[in-house]
N, C-alpha and C. Protein backbone atom coordinates (compact mmCIF):
# COMPACT_ATOMS: atom_id res chain seq x y z
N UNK A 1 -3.59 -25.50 0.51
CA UNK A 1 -4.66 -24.59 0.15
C UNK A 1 -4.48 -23.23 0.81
N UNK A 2 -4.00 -23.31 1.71
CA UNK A 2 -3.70 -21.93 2.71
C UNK A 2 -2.85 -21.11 1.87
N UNK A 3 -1.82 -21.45 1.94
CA UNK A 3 -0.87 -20.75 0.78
C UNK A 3 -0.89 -20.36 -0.31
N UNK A 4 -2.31 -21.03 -1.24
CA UNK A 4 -2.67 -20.43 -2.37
C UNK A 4 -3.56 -18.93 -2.35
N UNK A 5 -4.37 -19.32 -0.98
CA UNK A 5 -5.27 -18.68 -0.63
C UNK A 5 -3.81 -16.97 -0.21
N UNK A 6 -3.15 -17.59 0.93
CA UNK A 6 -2.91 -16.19 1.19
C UNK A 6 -1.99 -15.31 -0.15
N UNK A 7 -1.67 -15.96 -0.76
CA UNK A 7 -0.49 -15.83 -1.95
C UNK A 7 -1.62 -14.92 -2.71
N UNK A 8 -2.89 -15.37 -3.21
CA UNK A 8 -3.81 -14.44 -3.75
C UNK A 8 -4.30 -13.36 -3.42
N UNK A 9 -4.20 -13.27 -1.42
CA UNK A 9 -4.77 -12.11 -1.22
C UNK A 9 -3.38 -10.82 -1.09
N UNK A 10 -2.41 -11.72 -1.22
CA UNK A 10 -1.12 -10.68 -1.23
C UNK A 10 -0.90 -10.17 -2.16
N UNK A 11 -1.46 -10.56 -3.43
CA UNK A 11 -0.95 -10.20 -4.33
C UNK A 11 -1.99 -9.24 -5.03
N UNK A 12 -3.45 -9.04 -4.32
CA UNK A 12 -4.33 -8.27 -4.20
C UNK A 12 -4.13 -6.83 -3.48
N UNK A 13 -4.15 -7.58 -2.30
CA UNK A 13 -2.77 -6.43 -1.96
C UNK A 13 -2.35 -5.58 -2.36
N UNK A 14 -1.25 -5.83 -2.86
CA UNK A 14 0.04 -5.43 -3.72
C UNK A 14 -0.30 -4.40 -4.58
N UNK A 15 -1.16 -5.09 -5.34
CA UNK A 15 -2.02 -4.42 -6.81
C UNK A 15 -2.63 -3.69 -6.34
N UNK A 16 -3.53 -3.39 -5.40
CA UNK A 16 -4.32 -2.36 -4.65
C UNK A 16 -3.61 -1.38 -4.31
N UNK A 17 -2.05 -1.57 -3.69
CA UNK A 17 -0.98 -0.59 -3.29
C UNK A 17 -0.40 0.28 -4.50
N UNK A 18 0.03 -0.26 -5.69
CA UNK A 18 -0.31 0.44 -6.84
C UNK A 18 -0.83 1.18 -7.64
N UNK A 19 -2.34 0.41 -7.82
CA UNK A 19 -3.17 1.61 -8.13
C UNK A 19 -3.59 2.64 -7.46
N UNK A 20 -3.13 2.52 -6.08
CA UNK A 20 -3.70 3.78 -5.05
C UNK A 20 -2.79 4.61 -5.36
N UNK A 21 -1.25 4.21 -5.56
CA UNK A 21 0.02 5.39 -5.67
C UNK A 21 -0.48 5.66 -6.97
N UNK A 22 -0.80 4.77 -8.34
CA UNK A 22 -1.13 5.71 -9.37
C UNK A 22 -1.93 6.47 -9.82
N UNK A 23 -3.16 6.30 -8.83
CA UNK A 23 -4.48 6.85 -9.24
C UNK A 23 -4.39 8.54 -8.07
N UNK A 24 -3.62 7.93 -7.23
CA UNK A 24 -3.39 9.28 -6.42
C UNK A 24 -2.28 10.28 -6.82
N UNK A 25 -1.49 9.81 -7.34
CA UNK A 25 -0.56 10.75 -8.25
C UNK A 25 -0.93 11.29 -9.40
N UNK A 26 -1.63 10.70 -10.16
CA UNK A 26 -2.89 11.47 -11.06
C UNK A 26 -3.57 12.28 -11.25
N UNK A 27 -3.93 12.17 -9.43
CA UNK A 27 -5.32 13.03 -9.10
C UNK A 27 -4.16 13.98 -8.70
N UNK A 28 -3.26 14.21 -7.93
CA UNK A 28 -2.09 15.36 -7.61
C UNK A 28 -1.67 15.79 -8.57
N UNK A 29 -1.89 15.69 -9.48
CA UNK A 29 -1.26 16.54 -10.97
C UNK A 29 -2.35 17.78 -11.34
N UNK A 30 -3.16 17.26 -11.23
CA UNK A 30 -4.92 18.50 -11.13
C UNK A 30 -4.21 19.30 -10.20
N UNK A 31 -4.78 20.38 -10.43
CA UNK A 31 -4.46 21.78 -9.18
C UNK A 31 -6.02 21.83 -8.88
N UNK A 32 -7.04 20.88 -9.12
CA UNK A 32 -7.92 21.29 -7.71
C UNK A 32 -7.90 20.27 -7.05
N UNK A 33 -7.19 19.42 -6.78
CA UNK A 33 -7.01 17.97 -5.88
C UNK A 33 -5.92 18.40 -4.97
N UNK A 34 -5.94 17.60 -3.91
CA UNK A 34 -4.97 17.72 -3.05
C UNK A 34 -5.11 16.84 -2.32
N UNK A 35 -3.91 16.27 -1.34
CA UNK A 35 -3.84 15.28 -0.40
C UNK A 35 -4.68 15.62 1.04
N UNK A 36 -5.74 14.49 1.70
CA UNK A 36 -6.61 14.90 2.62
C UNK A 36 -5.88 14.39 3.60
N UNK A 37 -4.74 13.30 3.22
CA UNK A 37 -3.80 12.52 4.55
C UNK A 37 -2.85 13.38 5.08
N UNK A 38 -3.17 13.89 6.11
CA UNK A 38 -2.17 14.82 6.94
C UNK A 38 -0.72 14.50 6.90
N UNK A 39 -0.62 13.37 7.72
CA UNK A 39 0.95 12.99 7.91
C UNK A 39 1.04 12.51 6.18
N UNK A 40 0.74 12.30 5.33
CA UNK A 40 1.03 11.42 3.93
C UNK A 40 1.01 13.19 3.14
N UNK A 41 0.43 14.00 3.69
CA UNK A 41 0.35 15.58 3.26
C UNK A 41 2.19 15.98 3.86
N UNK A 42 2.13 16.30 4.84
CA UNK A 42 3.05 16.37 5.50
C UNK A 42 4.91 15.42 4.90
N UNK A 43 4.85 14.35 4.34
CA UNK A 43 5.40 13.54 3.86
C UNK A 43 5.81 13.95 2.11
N UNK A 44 5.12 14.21 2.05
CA UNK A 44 5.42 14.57 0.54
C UNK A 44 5.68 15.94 0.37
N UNK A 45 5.27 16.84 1.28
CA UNK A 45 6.02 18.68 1.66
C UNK A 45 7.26 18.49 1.84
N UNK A 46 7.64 17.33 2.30
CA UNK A 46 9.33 17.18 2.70
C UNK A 46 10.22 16.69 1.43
N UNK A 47 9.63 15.45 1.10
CA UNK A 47 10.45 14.74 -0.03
C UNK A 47 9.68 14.45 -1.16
N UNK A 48 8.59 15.34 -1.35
CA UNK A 48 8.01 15.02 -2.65
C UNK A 48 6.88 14.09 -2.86
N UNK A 49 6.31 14.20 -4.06
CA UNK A 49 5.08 13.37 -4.09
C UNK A 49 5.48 12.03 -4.92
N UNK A 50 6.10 11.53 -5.56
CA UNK A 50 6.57 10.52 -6.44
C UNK A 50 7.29 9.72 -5.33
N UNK A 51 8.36 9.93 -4.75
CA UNK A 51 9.81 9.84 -3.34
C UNK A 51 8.36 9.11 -2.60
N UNK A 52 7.24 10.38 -2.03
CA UNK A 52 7.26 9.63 -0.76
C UNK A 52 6.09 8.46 -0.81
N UNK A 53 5.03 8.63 -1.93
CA UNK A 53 4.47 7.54 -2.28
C UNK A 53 5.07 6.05 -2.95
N UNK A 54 6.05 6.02 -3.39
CA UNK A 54 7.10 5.09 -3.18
C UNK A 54 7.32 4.49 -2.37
N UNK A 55 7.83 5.61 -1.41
CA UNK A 55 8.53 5.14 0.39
C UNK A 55 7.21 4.49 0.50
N UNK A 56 5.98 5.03 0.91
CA UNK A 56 4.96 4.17 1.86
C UNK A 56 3.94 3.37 1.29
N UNK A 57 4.57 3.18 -0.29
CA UNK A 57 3.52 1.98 -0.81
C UNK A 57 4.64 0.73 -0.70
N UNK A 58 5.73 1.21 -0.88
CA UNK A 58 6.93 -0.10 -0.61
C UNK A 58 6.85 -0.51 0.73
N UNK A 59 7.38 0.61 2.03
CA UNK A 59 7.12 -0.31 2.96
C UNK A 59 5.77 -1.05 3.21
N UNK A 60 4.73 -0.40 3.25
CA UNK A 60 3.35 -1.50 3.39
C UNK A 60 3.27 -2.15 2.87
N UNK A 61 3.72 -2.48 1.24
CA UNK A 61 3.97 -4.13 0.98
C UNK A 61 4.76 -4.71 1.59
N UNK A 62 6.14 -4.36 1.75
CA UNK A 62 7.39 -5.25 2.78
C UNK A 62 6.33 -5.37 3.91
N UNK A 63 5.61 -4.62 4.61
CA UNK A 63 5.06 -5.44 5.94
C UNK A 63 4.11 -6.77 5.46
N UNK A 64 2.90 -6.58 4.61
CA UNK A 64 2.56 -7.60 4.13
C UNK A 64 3.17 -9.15 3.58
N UNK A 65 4.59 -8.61 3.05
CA UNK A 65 4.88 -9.82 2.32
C UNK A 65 5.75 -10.05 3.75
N UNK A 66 6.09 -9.66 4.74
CA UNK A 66 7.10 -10.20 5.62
C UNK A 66 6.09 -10.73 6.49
N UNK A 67 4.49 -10.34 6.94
CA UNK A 67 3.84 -10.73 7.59
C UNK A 67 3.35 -12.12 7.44
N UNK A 68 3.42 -12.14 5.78
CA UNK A 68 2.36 -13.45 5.41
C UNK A 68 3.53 -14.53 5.37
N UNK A 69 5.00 -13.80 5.35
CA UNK A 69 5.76 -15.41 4.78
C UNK A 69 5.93 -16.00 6.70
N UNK A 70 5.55 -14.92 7.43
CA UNK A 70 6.41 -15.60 8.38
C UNK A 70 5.01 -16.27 9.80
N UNK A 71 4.02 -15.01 9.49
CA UNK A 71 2.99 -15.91 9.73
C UNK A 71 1.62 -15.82 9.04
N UNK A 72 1.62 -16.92 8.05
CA UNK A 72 0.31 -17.43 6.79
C UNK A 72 -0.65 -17.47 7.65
N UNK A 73 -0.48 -18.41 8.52
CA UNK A 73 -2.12 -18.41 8.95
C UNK A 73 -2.89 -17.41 9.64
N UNK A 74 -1.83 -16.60 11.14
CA UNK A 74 -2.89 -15.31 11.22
C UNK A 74 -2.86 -14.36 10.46
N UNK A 75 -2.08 -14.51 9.34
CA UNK A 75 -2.54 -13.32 8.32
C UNK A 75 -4.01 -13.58 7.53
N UNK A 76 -3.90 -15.13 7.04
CA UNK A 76 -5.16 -15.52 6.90
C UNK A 76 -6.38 -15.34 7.60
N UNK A 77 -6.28 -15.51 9.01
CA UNK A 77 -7.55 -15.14 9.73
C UNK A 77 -7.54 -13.54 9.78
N UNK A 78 -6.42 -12.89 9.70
CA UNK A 78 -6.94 -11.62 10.23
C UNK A 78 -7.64 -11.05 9.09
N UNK A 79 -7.36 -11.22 7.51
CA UNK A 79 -7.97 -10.78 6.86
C UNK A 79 -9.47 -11.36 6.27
N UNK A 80 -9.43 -12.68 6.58
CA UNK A 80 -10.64 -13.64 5.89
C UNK A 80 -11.55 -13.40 7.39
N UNK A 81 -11.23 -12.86 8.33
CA UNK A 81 -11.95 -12.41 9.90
C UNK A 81 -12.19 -13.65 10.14
């Protein structure tokens, strides 16, 4: 049951990490929007807005999916509190 459980919230996750890069790349296409995340501001002045929302929606899933395979259960408590 644990494993179904965390497998669902990873993959919630995941999908959440997505629509944030697509709904925020969206909103960066408007010229009256702009990024309020300093260093994620800062990050994309260097290598772009497509490049670096990539870079940091990929690694924060790799931490998730490396967190949950290697430890399920306090990933489970840390998120279910």
């Amino acid at each position: 049951m644990t494993a179904n459980i965390c497998d669902v919230l990873l993959t919630l996750a995941i999908l959440l990490q997505i629509g944030d890069g697509v709904t925020t790349w969206l909103c960066l296409k408007r010229p009256d929007c702009y990024e309020a995340n300093k260093a994620m501001k800062m990050i994309m002045s260097k290598i772009g807005v497509i490049p670096s929302l990539l870079l940091t929606k990929l690694a924060f899933s790799a931490l998730l999916i490396t967190g949950t395979l290697l430890y399920p259960s306090i990933y489970l408590t840390v998120v279910l509190g």
